[in-house]
PDB file of N, CA and C in Angstrom:
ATOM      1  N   UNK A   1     108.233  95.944 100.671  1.00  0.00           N
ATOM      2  CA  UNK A   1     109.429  95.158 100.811  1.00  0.00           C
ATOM      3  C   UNK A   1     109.283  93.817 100.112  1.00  0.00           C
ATOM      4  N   UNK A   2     108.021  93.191 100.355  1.00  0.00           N
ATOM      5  CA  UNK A   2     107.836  91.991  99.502  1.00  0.00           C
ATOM      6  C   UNK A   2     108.352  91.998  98.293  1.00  0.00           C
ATOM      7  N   UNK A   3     107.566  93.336  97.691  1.00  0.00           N
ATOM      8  CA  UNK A   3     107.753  93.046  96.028  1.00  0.00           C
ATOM      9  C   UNK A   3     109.523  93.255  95.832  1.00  0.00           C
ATOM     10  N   UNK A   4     110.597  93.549  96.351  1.00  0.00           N
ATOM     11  CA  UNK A   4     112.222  93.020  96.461  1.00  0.00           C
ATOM     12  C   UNK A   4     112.044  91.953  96.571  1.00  0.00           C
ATOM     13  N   UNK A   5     111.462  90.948  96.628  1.00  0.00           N
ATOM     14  CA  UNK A   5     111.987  89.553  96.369  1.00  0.00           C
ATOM     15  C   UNK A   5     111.445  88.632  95.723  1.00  0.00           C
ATOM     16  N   UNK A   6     112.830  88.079  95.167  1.00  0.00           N
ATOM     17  CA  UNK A   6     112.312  87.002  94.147  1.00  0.00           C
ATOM     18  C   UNK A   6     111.888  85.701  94.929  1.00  0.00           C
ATOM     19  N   UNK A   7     110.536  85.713  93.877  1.00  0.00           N
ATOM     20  CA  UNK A   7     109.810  84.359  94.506  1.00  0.00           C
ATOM     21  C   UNK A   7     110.358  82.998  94.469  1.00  0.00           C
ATOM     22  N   UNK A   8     111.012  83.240  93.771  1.00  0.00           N
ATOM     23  CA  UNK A   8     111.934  81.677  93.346  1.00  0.00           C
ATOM     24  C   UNK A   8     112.990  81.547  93.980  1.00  0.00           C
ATOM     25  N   UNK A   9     113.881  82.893  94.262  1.00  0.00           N
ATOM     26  CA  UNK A   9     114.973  82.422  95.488  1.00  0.00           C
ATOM     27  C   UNK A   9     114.603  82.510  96.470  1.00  0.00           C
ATOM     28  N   UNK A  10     114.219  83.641  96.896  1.00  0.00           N
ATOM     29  CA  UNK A  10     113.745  84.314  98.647  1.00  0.00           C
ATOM     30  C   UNK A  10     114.409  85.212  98.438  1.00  0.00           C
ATOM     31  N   UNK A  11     115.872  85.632  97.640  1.00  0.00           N
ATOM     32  CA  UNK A  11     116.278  86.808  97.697  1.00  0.00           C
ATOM     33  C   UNK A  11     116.076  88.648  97.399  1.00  0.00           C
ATOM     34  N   UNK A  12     116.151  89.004  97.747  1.00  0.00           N
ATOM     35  CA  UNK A  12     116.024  90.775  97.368  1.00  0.00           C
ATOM     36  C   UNK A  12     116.488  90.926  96.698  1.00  0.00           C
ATOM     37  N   UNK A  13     116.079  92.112  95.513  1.00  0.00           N
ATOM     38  CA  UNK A  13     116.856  92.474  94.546  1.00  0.00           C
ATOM     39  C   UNK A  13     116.382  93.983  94.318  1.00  0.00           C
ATOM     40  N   UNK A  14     117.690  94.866  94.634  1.00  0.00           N
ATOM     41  CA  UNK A  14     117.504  95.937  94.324  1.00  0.00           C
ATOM     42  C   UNK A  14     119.049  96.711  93.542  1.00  0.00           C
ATOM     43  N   UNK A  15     118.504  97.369  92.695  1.00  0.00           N
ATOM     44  CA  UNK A  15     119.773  97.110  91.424  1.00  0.00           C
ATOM     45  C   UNK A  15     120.603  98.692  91.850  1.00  0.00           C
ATOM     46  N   UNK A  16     119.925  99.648  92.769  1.00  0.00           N
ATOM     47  CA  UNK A  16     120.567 100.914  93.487  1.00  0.00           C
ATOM     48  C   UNK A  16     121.584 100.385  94.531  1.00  0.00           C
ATOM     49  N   UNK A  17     121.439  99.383  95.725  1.00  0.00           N
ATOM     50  CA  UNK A  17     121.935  98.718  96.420  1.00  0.00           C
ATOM     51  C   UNK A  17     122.485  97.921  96.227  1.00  0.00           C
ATOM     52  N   UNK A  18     122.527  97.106  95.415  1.00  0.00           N
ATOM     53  CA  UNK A  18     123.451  96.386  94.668  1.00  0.00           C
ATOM     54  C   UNK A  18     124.729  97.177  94.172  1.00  0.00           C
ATOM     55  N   UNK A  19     124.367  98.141  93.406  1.00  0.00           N
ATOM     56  CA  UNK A  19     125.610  98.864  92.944  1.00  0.00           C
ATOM     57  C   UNK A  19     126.684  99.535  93.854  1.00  0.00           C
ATOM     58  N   UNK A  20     126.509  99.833  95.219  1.00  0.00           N
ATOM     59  CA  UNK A  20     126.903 100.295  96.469  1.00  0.00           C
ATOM     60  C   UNK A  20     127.239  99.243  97.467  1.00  0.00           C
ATOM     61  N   UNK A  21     126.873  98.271  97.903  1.00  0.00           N
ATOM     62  CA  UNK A  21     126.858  97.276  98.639  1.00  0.00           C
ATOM     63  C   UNK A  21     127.099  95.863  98.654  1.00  0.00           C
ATOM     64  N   UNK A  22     127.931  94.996  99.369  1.00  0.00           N
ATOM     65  CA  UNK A  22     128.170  93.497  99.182  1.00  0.00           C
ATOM     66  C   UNK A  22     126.272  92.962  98.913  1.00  0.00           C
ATOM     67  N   UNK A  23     126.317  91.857  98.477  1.00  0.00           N
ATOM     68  CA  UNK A  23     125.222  90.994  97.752  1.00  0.00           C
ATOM     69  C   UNK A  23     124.561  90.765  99.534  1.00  0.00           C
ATOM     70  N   UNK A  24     125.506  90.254 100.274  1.00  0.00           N
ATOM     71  CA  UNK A  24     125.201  89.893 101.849  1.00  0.00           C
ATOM     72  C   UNK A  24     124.461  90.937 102.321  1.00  0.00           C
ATOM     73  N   UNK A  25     125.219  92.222 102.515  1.00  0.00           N
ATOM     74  CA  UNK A  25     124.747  93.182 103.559  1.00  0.00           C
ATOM     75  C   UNK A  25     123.475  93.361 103.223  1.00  0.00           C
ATOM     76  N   UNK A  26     122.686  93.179 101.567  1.00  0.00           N
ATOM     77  CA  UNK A  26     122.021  93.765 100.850  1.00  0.00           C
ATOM     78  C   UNK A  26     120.874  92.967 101.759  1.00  0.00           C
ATOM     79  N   UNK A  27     120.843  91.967 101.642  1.00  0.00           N
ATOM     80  CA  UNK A  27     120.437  90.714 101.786  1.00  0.00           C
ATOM     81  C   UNK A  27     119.881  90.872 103.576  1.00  0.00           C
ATOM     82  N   UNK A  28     120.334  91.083 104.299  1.00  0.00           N
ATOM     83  CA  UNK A  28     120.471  90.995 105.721  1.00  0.00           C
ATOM     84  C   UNK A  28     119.985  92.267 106.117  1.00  0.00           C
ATOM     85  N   UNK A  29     120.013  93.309 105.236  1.00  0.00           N
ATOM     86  CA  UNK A  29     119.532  94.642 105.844  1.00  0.00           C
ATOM     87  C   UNK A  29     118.188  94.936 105.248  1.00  0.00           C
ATOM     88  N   UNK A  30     117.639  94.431 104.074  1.00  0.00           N
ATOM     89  CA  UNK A  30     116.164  93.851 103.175  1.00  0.00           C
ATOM     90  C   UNK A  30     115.145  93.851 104.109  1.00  0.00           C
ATOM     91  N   UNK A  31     115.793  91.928 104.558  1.00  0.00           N
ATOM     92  CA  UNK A  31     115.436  91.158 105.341  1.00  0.00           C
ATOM     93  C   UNK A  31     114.744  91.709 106.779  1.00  0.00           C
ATOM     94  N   UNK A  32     115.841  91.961 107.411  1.00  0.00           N
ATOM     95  CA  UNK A  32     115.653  93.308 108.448  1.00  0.00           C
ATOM     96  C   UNK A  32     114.631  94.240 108.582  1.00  0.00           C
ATOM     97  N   UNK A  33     114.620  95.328 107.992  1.00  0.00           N
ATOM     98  CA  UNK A  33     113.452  95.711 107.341  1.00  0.00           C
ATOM     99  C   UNK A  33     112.260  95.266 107.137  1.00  0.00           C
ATOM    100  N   UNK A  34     112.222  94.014 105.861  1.00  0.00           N
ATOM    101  CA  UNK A  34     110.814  93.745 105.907  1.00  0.00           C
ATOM    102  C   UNK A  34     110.604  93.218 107.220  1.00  0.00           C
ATOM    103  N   UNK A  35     110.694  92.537 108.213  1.00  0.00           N
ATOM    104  CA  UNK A  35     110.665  92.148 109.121  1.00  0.00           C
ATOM    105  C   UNK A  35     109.987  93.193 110.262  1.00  0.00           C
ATOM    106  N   UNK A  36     110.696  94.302 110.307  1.00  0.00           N
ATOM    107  CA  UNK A  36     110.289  95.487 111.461  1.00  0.00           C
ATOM    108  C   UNK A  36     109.061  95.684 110.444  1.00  0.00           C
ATOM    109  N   UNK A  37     108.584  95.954 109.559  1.00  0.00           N
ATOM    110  CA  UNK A  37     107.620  96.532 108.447  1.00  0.00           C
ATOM    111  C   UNK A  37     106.230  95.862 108.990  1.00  0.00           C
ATOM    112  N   UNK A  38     106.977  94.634 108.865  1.00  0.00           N
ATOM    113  CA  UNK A  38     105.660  93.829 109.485  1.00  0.00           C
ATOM    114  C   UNK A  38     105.060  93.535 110.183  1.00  0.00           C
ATOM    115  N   UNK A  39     106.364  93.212 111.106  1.00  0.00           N
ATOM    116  CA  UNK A  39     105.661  93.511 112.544  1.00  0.00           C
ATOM    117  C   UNK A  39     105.079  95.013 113.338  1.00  0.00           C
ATOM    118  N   UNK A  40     105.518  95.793 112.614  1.00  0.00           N
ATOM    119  CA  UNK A  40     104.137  97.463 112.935  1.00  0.00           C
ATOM    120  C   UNK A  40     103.312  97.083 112.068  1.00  0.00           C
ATOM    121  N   UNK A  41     103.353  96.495 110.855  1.00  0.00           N
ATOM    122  CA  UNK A  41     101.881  96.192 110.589  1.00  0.00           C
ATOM    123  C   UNK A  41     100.656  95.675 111.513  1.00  0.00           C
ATOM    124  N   UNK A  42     101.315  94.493 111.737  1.00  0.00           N
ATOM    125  CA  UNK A  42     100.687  93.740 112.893  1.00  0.00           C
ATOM    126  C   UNK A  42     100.317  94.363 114.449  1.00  0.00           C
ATOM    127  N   UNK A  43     101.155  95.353 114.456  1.00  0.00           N
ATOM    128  CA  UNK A  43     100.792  95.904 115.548  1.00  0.00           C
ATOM    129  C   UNK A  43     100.043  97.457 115.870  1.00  0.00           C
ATOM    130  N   UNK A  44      99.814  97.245 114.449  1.00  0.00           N
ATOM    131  CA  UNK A  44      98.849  98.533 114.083  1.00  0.00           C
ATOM    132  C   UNK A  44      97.313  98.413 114.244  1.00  0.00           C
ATOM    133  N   UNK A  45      96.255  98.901 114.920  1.00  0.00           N
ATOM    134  CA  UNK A  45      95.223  98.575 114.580  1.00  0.00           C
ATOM    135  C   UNK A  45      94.451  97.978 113.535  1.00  0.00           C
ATOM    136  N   UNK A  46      93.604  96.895 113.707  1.00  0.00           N
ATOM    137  CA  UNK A  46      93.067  96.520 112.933  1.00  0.00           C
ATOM    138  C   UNK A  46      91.985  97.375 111.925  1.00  0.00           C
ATOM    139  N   UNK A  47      91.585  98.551 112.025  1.00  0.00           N
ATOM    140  CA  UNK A  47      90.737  99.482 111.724  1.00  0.00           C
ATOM    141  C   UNK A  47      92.232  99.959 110.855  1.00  0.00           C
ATOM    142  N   UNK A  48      92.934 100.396 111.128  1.00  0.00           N
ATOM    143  CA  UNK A  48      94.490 100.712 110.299  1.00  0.00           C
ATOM    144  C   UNK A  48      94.613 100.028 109.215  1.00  0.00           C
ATOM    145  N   UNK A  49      94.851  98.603 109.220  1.00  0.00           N
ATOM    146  CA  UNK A  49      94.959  97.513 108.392  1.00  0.00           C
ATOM    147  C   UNK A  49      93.969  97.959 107.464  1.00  0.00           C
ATOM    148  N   UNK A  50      93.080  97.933 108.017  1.00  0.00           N
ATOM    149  CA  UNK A  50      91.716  97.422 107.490  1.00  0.00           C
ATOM    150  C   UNK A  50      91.776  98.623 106.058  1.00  0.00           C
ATOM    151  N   UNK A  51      92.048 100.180 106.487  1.00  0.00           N
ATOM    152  CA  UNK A  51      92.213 101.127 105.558  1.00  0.00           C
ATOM    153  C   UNK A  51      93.392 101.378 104.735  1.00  0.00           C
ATOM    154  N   UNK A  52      94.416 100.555 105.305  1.00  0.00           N
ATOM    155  CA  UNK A  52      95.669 100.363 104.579  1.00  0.00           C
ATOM    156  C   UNK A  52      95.368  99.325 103.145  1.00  0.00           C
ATOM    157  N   UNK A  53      94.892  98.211 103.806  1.00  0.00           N
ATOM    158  CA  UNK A  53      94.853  97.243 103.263  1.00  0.00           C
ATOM    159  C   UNK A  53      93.663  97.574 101.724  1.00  0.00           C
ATOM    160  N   UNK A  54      92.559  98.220 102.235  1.00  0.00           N
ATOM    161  CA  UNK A  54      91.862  98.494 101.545  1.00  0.00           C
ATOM    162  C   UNK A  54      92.151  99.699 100.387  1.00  0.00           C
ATOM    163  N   UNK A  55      92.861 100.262 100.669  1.00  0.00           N
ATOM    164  CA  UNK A  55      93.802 101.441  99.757  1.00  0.00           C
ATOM    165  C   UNK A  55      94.492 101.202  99.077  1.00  0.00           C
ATOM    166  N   UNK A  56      95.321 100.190  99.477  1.00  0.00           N
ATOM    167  CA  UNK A  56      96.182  99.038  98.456  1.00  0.00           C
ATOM    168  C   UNK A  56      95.439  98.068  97.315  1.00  0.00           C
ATOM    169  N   UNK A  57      94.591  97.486  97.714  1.00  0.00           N
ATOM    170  CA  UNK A  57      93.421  96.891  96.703  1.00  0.00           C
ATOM    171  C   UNK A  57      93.243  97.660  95.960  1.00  0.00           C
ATOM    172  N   UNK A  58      92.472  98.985  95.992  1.00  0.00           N
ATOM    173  CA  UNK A  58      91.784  99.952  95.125  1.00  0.00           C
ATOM    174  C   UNK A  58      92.485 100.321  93.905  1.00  0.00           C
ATOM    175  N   UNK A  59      94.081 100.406  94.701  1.00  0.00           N
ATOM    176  CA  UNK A  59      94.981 100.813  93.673  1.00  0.00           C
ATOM    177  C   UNK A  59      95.306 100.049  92.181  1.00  0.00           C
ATOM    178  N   UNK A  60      94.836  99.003  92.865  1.00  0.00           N
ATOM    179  CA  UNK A  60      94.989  97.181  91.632  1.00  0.00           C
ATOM    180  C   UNK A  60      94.385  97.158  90.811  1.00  0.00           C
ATOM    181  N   UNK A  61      95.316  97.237  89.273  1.00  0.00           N
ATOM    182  CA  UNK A  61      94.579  96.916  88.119  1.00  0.00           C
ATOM    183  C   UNK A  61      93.123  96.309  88.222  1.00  0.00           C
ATOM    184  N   UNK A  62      92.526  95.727  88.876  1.00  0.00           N
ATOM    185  CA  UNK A  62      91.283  94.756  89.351  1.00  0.00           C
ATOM    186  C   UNK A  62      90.251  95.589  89.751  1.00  0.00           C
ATOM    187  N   UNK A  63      91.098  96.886  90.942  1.00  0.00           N
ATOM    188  CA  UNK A  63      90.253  97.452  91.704  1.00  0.00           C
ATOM    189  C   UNK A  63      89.761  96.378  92.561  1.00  0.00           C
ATOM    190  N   UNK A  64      89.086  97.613  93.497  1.00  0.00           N
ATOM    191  CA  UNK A  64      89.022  96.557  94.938  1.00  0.00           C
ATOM    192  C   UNK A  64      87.909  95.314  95.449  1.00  0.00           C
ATOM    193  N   UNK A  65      86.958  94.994  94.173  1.00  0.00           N
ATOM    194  CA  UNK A  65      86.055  94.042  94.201  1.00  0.00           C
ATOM    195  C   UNK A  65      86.596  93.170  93.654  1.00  0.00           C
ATOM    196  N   UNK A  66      87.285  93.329  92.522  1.00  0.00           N
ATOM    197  CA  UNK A  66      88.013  92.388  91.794  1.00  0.00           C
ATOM    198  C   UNK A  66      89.226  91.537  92.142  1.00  0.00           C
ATOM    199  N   UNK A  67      89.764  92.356  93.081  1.00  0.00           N
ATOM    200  CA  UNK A  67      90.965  92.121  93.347  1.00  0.00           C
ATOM    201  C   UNK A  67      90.650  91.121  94.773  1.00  0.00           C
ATOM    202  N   UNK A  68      89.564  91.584  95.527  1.00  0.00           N
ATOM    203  CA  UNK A  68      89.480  90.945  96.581  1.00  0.00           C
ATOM    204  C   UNK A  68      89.218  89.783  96.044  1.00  0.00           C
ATOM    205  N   UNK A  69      88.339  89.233  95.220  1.00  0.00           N
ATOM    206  CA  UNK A  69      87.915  88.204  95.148  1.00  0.00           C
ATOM    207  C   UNK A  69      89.197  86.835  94.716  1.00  0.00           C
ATOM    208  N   UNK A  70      90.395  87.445  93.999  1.00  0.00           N
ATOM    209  CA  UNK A  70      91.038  86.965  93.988  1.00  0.00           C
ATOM    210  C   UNK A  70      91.945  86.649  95.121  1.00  0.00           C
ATOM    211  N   UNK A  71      92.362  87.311  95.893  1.00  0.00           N
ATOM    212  CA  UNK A  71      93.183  87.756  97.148  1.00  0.00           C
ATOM    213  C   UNK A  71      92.211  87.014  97.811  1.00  0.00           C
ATOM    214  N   UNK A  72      90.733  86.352  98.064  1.00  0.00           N
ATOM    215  CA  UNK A  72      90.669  85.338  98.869  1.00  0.00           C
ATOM    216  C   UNK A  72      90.323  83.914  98.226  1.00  0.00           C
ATOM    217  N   UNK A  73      90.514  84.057  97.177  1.00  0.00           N
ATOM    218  CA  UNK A  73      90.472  82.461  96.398  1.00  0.00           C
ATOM    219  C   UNK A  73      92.122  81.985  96.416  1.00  0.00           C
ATOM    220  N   UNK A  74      92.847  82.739  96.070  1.00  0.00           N
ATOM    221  CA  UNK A  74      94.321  81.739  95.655  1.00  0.00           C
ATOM    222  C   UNK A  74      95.197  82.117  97.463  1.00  0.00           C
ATOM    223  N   UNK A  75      94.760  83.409  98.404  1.00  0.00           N
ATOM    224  CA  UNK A  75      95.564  83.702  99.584  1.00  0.00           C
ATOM    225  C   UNK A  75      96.770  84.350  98.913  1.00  0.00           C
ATOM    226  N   UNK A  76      96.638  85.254  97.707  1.00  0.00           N
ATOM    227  CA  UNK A  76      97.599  86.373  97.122  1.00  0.00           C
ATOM    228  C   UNK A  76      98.849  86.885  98.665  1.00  0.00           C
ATOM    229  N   UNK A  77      97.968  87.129  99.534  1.00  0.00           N
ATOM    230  CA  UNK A  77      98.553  87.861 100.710  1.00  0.00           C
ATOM    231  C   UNK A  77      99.810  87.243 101.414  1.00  0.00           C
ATOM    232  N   UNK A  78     100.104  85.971 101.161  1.00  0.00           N
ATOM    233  CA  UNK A  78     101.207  84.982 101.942  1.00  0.00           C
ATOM    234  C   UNK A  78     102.449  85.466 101.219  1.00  0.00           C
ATOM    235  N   UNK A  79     102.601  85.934  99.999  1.00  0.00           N
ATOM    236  CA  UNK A  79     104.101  85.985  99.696  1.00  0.00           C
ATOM    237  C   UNK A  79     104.702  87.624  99.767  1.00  0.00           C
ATOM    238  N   UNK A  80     103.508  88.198 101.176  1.00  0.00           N
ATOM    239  CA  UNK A  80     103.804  89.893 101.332  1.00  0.00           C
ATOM    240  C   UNK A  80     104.498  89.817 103.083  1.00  0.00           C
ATOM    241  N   UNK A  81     104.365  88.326 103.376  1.00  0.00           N
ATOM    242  CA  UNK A  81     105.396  87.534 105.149  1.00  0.00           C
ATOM    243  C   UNK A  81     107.293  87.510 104.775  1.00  0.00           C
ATOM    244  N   UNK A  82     107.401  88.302 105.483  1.00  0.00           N
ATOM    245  CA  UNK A  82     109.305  87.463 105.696  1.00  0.00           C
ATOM    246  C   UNK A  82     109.090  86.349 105.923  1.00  0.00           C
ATOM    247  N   UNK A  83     109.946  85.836 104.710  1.00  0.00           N
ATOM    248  CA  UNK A  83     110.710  83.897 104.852  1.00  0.00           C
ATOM    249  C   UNK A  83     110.645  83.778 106.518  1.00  0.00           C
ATOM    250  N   UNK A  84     111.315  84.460 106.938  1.00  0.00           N
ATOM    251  CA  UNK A  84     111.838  83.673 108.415  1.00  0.00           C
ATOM    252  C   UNK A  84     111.161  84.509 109.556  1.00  0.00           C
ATOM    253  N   UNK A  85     109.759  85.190 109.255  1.00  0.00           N
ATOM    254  CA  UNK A  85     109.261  85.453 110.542  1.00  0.00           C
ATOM    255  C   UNK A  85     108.658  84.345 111.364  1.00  0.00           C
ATOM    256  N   UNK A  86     108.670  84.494 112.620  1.00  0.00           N
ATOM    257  CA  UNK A  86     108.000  82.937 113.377  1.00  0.00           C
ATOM    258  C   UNK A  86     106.367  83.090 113.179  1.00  0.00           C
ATOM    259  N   UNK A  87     106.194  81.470 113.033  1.00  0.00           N
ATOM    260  CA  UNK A  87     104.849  81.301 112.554  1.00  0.00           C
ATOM    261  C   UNK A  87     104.183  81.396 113.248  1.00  0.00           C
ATOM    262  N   UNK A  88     104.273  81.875 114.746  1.00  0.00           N
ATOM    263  CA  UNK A  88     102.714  82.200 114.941  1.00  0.00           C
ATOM    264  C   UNK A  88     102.493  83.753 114.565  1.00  0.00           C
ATOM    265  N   UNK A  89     103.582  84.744 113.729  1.00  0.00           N
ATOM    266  CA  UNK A  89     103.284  86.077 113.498  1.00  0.00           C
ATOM    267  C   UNK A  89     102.568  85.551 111.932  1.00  0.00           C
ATOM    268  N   UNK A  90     102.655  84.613 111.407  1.00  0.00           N
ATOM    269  CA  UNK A  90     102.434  84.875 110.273  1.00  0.00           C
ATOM    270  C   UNK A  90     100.785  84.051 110.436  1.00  0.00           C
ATOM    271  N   UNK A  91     100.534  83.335 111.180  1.00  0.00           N
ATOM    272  CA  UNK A  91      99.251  82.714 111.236  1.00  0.00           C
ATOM    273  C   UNK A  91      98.628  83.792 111.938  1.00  0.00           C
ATOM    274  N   UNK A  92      98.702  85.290 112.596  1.00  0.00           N
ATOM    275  CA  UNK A  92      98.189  86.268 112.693  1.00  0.00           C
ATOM    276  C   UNK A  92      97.822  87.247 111.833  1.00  0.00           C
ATOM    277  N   UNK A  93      98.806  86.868 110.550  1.00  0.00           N
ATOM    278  CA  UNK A  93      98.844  87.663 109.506  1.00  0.00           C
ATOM    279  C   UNK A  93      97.753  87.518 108.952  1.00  0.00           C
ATOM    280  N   UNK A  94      97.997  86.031 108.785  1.00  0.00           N
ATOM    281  CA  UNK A  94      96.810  85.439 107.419  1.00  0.00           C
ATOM    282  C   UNK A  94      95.513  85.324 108.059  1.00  0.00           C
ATOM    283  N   UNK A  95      95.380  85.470 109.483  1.00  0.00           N
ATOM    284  CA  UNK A  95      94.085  85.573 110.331  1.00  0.00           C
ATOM    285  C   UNK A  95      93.444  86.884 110.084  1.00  0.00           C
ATOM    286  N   UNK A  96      94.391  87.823 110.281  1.00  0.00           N
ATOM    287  CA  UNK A  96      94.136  89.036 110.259  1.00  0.00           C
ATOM    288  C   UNK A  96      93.775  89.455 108.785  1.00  0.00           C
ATOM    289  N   UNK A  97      94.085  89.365 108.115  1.00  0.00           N
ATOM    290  CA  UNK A  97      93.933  89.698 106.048  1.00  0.00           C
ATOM    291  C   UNK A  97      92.739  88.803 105.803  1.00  0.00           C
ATOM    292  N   UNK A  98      92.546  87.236 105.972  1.00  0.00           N
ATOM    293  CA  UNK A  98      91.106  86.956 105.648  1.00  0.00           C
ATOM    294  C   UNK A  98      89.894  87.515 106.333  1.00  0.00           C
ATOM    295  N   UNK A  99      90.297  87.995 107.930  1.00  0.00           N
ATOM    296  CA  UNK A  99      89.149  88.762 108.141  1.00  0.00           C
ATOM    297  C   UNK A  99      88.809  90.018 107.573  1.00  0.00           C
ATOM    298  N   UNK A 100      89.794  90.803 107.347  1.00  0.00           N
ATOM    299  CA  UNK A 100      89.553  92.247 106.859  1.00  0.00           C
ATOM    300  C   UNK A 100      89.011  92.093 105.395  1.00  0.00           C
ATOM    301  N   UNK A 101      89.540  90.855 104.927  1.00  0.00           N
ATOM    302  CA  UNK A 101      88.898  90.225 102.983  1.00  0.00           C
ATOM    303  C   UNK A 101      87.337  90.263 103.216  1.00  0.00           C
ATOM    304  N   UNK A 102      86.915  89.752 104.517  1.00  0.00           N
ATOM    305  CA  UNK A 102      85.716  89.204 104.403  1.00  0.00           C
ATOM    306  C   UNK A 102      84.768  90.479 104.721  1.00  0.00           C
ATOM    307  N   UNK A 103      85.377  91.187 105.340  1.00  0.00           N
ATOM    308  CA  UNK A 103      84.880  92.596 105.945  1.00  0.00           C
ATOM    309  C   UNK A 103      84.748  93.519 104.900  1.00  0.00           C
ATOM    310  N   UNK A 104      85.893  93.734 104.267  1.00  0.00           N
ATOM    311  CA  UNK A 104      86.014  94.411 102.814  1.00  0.00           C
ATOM    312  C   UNK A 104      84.765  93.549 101.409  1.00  0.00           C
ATOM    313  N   UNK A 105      84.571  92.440 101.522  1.00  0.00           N
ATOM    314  CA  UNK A 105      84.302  91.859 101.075  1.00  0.00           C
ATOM    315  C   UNK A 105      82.528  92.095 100.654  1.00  0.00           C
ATOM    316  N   UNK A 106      82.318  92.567 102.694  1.00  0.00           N
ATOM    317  CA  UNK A 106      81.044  92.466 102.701  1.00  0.00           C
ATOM    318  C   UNK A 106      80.244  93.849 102.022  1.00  0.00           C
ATOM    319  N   UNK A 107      80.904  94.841 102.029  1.00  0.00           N
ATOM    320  CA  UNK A 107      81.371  96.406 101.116  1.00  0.00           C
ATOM    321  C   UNK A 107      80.655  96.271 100.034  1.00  0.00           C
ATOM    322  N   UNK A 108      81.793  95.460  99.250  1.00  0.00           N
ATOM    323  CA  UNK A 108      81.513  95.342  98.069  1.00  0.00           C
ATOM    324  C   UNK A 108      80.281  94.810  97.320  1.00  0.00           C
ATOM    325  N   UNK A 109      79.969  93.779  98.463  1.00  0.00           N
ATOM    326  CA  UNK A 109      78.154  92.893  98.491  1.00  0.00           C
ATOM    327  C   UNK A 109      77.353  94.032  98.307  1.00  0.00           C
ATOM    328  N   UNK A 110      77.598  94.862  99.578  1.00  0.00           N
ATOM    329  CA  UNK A 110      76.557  96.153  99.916  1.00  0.00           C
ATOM    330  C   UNK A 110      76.386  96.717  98.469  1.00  0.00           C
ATOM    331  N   UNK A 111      77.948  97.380  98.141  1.00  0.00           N
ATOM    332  CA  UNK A 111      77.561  98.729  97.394  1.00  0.00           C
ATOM    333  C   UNK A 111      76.882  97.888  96.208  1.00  0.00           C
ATOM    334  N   UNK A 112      77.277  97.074  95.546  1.00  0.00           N
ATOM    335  CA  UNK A 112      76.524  96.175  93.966  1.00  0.00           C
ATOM    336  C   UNK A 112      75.310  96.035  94.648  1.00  0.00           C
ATOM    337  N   UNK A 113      74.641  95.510  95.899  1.00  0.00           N
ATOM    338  CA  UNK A 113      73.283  95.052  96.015  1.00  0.00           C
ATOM    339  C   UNK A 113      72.748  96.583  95.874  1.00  0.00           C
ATOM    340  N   UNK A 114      73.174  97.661  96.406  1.00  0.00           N
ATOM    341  CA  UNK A 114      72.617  99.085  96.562  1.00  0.00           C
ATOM    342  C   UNK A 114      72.677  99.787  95.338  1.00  0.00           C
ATOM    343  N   UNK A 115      73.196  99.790  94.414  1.00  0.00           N
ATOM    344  CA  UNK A 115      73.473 100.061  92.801  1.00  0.00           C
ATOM    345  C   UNK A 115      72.772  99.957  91.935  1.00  0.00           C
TER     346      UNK A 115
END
C-alpha cells in the first residue's frame, strides 16, 4: 500500500481506480486499507514479521545483506506507516523493524563470518 503513495503529497495514486472512482473515495478507501494492513502487521507475530520482512529484503535489487544495511542507516522502513496512524502504533513499528534489522542483521554477520 505504501508504494500508492506519493511521497511528496501523501496521496495515492492508482491509475485503475482513478479511472472508475471520485479522486476522494480513492483517497479514503487507500488510506483505509493501508491502515487495517498495518495494523495485522503489527499484530502478527514477531517471528511472522521477522519472515515477512526478511522475504521482502531478499527480493531487493541489494538482496538481503545489502539492503539491510541500508534499511538501518537512512530508517528506509518509515515511509511503509499511514500518514495518520497514531504514534504510539508507529513507534511500535519502528521498534519492531530495527529489532528484526538487527536480528536479520546478525544472519548475515554469521553466514560471511562462516563462508
Amino acid at each position: 500500500m505504501a508504494s500508492l503513495r506519493d511521497l511528496s503529497s501523501g496521496r495515492y495514486e492508482h491509475a485503475g481506480l482513478a479511472a472508475l472512482y471520485p479522486g476522494d473515495a480513492i483517497q479514503q478507501a487507500l488510506n483505509l486499507c493501508h491502515e487495517q494492513i498495518f495494523e495485522r502487521v503489527l499484530e502478527s507475530p514477531l517471528a511472522r514479521q521477522e519472515a515477512d520482512l526478511k522475504e521482502c529484503l531478499e527480493r531487493m535489487p541489494g538482496g538481503l545483506c545489502g539492503t539491510l544495511a541500508h534499511w538501518r542507516r537512512m530508517e528506509a522502513y518509515r515511509v511503509l506507516m499511514p500518514e495518520r496512524a497514531p504514534g504510539y502504533l508507529k513507534e511500535l513499528f519502528c521498534s519492531n523493524l530495527r529489532a528484526l534489522l538487527e536480528i536479520l542483521q546478525e544472519e548475515c554477520s554469521t553466514v560471511r563470518s562462516a563462508g
